[in-house]
PDB file of N, CA and C in Angstrom:
ATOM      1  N   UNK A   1       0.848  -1.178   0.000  1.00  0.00           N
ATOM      2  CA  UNK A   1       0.000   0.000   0.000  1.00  0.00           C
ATOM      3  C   UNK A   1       0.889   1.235   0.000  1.00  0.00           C
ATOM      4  N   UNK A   2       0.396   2.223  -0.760  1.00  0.00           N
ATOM      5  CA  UNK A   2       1.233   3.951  -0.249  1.00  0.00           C
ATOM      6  C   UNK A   2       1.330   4.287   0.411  1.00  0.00           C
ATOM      7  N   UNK A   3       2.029   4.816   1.069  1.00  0.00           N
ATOM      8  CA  UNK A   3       2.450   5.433   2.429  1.00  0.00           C
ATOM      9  C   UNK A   3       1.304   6.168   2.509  1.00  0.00           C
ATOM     10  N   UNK A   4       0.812   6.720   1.557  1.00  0.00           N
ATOM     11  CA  UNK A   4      -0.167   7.902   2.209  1.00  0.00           C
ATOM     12  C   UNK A   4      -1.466   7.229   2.023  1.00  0.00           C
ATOM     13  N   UNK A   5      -2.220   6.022   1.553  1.00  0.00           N
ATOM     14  CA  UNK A   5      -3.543   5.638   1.364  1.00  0.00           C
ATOM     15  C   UNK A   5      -3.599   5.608   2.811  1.00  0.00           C
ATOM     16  N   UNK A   6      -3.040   5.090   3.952  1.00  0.00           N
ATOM     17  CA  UNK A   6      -3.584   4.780   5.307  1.00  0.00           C
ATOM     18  C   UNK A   6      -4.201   5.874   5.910  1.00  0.00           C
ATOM     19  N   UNK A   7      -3.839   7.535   5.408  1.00  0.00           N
ATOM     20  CA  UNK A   7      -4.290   8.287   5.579  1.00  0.00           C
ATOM     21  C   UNK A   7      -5.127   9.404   5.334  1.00  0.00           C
ATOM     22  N   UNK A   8      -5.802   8.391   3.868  1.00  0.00           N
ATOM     23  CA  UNK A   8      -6.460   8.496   3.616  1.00  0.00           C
ATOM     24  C   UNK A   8      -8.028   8.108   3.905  1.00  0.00           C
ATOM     25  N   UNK A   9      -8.048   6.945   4.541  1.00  0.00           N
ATOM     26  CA  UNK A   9      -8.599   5.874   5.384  1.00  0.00           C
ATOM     27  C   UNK A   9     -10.157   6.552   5.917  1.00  0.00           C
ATOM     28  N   UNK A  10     -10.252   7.496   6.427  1.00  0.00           N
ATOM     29  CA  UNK A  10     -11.643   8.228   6.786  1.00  0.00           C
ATOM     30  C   UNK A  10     -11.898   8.809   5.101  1.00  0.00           C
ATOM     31  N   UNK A  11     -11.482   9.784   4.163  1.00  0.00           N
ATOM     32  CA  UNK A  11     -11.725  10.086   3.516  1.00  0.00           C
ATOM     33  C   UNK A  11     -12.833   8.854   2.090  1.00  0.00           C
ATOM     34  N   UNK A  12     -11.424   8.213   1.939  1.00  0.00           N
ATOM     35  CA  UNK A  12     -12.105   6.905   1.672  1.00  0.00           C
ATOM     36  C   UNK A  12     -13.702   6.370   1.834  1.00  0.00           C
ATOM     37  N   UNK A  13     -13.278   6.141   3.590  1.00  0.00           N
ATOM     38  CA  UNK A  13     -14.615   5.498   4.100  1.00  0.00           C
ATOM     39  C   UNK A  13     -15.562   6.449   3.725  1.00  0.00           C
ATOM     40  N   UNK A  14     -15.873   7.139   3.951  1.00  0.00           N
ATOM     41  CA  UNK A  14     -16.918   8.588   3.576  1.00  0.00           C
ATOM     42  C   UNK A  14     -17.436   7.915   2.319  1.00  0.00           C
ATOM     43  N   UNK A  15     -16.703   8.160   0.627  1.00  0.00           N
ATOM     44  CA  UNK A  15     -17.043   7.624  -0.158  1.00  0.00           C
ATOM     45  C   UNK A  15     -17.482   6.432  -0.298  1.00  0.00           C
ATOM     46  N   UNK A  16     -17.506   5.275   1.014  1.00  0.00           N
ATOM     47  CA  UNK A  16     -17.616   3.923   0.394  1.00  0.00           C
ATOM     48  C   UNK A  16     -16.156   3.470  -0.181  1.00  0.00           C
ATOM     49  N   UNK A  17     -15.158   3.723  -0.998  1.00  0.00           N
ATOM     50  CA  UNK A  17     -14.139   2.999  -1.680  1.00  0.00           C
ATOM     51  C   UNK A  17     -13.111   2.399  -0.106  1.00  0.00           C
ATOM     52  N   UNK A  18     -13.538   1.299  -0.121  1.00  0.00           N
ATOM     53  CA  UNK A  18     -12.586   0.243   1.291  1.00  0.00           C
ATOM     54  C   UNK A  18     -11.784  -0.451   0.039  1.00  0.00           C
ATOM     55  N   UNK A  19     -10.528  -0.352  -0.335  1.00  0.00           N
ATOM     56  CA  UNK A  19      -9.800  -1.115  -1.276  1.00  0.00           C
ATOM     57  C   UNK A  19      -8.719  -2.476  -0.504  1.00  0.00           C
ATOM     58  N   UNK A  20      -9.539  -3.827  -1.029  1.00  0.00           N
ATOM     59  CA  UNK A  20      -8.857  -4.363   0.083  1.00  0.00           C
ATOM     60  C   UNK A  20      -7.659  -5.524  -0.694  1.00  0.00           C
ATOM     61  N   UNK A  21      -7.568  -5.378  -1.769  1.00  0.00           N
ATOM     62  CA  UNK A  21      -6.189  -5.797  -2.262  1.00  0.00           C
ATOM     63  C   UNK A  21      -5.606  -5.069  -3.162  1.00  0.00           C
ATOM     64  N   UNK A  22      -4.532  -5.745  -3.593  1.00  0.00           N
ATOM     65  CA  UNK A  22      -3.249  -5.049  -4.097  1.00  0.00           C
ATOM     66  C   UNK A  22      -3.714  -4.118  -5.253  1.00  0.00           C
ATOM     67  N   UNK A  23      -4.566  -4.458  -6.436  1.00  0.00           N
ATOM     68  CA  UNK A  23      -5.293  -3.983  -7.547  1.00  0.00           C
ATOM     69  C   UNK A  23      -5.529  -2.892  -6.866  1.00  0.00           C
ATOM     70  N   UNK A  24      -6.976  -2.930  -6.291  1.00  0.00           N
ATOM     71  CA  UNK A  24      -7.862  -1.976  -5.938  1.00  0.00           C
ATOM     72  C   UNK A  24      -6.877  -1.032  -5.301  1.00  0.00           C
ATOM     73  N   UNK A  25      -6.145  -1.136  -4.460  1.00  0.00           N
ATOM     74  CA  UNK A  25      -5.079   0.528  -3.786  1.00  0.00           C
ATOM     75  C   UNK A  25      -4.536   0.953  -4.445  1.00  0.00           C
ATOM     76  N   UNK A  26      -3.933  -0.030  -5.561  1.00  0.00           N
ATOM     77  CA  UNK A  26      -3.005   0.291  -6.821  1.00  0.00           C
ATOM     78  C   UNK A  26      -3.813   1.557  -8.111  1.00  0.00           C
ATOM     79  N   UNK A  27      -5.286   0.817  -7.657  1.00  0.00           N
ATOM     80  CA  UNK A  27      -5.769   1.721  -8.457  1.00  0.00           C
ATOM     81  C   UNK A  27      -6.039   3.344  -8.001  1.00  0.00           C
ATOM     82  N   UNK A  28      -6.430   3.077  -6.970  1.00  0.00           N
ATOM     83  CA  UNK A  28      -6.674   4.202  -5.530  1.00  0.00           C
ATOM     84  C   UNK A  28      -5.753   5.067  -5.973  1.00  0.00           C
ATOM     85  N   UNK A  29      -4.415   4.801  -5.541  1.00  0.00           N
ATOM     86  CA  UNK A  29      -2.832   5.094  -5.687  1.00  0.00           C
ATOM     87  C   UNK A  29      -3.132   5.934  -7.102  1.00  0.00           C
ATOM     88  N   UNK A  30      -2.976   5.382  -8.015  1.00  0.00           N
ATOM     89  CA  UNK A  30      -2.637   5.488  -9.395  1.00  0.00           C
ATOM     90  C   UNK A  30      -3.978   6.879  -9.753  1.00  0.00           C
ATOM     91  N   UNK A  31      -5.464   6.538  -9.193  1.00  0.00           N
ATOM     92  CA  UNK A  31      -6.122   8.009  -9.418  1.00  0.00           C
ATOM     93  C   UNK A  31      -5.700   9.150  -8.641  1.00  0.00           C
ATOM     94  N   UNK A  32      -5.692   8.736  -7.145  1.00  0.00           N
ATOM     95  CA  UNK A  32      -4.920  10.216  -6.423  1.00  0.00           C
ATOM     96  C   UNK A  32      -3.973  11.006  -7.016  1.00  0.00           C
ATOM     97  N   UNK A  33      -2.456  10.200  -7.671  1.00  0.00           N
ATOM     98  CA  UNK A  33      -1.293  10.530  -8.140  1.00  0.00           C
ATOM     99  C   UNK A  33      -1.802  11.733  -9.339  1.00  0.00           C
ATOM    100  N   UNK A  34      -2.572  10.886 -10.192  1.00  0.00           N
ATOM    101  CA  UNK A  34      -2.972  12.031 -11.413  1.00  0.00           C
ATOM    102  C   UNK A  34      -3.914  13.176 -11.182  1.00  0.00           C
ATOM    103  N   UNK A  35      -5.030  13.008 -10.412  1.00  0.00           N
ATOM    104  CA  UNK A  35      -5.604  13.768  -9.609  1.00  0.00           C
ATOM    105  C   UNK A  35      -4.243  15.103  -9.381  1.00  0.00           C
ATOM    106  N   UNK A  36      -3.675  14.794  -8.533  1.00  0.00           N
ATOM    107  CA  UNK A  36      -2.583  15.750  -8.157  1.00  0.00           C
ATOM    108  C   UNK A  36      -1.366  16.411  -9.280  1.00  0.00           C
ATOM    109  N   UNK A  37      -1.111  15.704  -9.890  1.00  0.00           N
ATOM    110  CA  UNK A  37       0.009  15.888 -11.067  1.00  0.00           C
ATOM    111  C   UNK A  37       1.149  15.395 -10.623  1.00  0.00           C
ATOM    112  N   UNK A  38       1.307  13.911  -9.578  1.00  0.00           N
ATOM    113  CA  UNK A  38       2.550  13.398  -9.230  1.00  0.00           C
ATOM    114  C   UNK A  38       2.047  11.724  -9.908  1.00  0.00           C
ATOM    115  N   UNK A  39       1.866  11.592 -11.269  1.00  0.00           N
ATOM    116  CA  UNK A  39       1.707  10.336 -11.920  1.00  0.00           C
ATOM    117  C   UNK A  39       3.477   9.881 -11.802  1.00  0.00           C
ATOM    118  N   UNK A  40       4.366  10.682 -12.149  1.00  0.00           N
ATOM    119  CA  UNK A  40       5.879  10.251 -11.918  1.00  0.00           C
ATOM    120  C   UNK A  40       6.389   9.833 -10.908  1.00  0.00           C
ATOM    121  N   UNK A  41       5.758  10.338  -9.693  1.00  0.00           N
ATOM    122  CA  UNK A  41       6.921  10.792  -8.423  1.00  0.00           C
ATOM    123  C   UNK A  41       7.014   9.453  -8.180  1.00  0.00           C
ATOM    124  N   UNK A  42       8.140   9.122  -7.479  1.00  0.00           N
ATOM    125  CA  UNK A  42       8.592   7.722  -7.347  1.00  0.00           C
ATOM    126  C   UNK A  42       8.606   7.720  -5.754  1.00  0.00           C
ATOM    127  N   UNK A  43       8.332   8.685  -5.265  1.00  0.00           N
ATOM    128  CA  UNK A  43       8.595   8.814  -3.432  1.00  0.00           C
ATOM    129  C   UNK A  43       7.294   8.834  -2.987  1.00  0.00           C
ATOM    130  N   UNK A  44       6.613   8.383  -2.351  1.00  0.00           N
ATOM    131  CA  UNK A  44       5.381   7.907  -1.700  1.00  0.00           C
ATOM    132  C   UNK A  44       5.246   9.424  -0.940  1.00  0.00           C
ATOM    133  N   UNK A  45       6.474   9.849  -0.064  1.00  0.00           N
ATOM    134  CA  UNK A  45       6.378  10.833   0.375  1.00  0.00           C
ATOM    135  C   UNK A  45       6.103  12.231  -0.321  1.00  0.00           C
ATOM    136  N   UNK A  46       6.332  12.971  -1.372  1.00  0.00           N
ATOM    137  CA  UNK A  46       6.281  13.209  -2.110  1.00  0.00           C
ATOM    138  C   UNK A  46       5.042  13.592  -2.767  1.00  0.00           C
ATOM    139  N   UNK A  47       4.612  12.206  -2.940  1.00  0.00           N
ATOM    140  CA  UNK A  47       3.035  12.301  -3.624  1.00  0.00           C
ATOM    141  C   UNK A  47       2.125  12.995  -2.438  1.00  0.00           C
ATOM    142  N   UNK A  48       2.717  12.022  -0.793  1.00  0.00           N
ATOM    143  CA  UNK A  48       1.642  12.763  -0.264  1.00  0.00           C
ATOM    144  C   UNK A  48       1.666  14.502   0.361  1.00  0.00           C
ATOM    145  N   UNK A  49       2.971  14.721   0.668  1.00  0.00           N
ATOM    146  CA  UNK A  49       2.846  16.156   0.471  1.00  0.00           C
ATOM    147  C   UNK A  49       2.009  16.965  -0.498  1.00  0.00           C
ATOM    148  N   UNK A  50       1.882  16.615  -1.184  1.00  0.00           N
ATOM    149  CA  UNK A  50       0.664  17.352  -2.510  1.00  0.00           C
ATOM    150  C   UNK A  50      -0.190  16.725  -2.056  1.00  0.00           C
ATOM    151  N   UNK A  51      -0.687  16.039  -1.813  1.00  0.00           N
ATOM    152  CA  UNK A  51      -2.165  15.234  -1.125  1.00  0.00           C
ATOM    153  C   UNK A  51      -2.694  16.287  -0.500  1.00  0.00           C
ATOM    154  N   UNK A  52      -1.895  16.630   0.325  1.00  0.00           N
ATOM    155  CA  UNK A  52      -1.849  17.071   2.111  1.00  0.00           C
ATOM    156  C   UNK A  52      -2.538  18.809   1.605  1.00  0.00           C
ATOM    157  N   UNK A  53      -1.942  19.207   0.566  1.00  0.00           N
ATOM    158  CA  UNK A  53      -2.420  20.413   0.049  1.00  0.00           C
ATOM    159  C   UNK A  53      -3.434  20.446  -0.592  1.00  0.00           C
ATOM    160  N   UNK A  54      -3.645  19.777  -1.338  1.00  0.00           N
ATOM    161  CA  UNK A  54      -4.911  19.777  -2.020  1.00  0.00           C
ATOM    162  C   UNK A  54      -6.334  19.056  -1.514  1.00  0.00           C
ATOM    163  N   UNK A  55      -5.732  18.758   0.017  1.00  0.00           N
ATOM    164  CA  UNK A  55      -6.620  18.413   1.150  1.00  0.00           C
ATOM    165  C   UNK A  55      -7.740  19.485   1.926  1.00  0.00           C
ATOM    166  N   UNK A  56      -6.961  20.126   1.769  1.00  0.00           N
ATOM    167  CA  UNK A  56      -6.908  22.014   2.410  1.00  0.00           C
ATOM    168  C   UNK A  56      -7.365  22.488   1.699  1.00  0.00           C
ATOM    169  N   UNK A  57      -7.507  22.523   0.476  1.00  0.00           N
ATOM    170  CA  UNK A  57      -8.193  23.639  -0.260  1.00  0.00           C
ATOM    171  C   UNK A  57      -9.530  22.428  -1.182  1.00  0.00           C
ATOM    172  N   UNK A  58     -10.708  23.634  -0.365  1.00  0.00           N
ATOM    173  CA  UNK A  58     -11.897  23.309  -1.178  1.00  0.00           C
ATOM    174  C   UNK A  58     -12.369  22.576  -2.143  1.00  0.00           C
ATOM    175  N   UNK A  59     -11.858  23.460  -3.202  1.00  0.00           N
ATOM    176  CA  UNK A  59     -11.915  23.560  -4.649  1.00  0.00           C
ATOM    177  C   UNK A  59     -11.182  21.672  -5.240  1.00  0.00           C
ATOM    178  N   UNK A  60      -9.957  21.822  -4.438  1.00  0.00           N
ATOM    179  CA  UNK A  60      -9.203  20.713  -5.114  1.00  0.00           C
ATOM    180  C   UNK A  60      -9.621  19.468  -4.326  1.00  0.00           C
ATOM    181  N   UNK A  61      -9.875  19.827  -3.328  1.00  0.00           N
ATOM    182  CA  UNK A  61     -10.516  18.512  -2.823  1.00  0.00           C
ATOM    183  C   UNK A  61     -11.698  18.036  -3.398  1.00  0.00           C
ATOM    184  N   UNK A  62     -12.807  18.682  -3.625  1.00  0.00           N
ATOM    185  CA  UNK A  62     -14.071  18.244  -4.615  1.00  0.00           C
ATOM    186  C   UNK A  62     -13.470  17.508  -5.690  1.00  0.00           C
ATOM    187  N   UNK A  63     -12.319  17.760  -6.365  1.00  0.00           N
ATOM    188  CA  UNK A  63     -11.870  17.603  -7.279  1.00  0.00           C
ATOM    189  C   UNK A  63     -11.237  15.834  -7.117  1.00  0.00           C
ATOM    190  N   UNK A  64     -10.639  15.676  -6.421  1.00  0.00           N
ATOM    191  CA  UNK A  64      -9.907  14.536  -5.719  1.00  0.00           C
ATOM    192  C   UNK A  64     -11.412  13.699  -5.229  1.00  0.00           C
ATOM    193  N   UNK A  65     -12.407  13.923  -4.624  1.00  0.00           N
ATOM    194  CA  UNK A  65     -13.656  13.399  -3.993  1.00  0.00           C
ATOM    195  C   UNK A  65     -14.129  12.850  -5.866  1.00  0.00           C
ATOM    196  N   UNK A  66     -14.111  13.314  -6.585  1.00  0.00           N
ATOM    197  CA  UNK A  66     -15.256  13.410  -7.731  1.00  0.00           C
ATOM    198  C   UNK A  66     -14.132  12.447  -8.389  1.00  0.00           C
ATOM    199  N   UNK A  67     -12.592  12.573  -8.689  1.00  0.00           N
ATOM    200  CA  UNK A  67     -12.017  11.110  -9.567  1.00  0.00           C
ATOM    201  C   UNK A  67     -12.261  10.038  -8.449  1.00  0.00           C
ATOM    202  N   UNK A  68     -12.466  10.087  -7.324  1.00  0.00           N
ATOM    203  CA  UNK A  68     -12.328   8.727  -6.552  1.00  0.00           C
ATOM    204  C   UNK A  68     -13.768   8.351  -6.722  1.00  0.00           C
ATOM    205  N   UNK A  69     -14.937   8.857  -6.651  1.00  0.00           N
ATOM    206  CA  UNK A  69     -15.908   8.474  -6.830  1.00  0.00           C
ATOM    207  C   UNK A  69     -16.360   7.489  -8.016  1.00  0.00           C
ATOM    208  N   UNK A  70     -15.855   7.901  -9.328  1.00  0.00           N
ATOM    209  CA  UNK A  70     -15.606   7.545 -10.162  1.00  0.00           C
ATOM    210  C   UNK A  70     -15.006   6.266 -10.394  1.00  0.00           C
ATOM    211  N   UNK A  71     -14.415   5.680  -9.275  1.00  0.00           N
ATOM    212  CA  UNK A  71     -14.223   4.370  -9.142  1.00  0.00           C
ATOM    213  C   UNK A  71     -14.823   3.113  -8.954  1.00  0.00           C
ATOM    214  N   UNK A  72     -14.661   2.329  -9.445  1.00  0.00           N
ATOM    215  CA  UNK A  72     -15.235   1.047  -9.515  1.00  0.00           C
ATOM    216  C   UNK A  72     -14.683  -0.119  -8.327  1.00  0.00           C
ATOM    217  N   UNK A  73     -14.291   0.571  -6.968  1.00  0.00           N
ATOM    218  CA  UNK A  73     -13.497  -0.072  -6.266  1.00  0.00           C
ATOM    219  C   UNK A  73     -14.546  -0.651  -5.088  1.00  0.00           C
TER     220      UNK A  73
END
């Protein structure tokens, strides 16, 4: 799992998406990353620093809520 899905974990639950194997977080993982514009970053840490910001602001969080929704997880 990403360092940062665990803390994602309430956010998640809210939506319904509980991803409980490797696929499904991978996928989790893989929408947050682009969501944000860290599809590259290779540091878990990294990705979630931008998480952490676009947590905080309104606008980008709807934004992050609406690709995860969008999931089939």
């Amino acid at each position: 799992m990403s360092c940062y899905l665990r803390h994602l974990k309430p956010l998640l639950g809210e939506l319904g998406i509980e991803p409980v194997n490797k696929e499904e977080r991978k996928c989790v993982d893989q929408t947050v990353r682009a969501v944000v514009g860290k599809e590259n970053e290779k540091m878990c840490a990294e990705v979630w620093m931008e998480v952490k910001v676009w947590l905080q602001d309104s606008k980008k969080k709807r934004q992050m809520v609406d690709a995860l929704n969008k999931l089939k997880v």
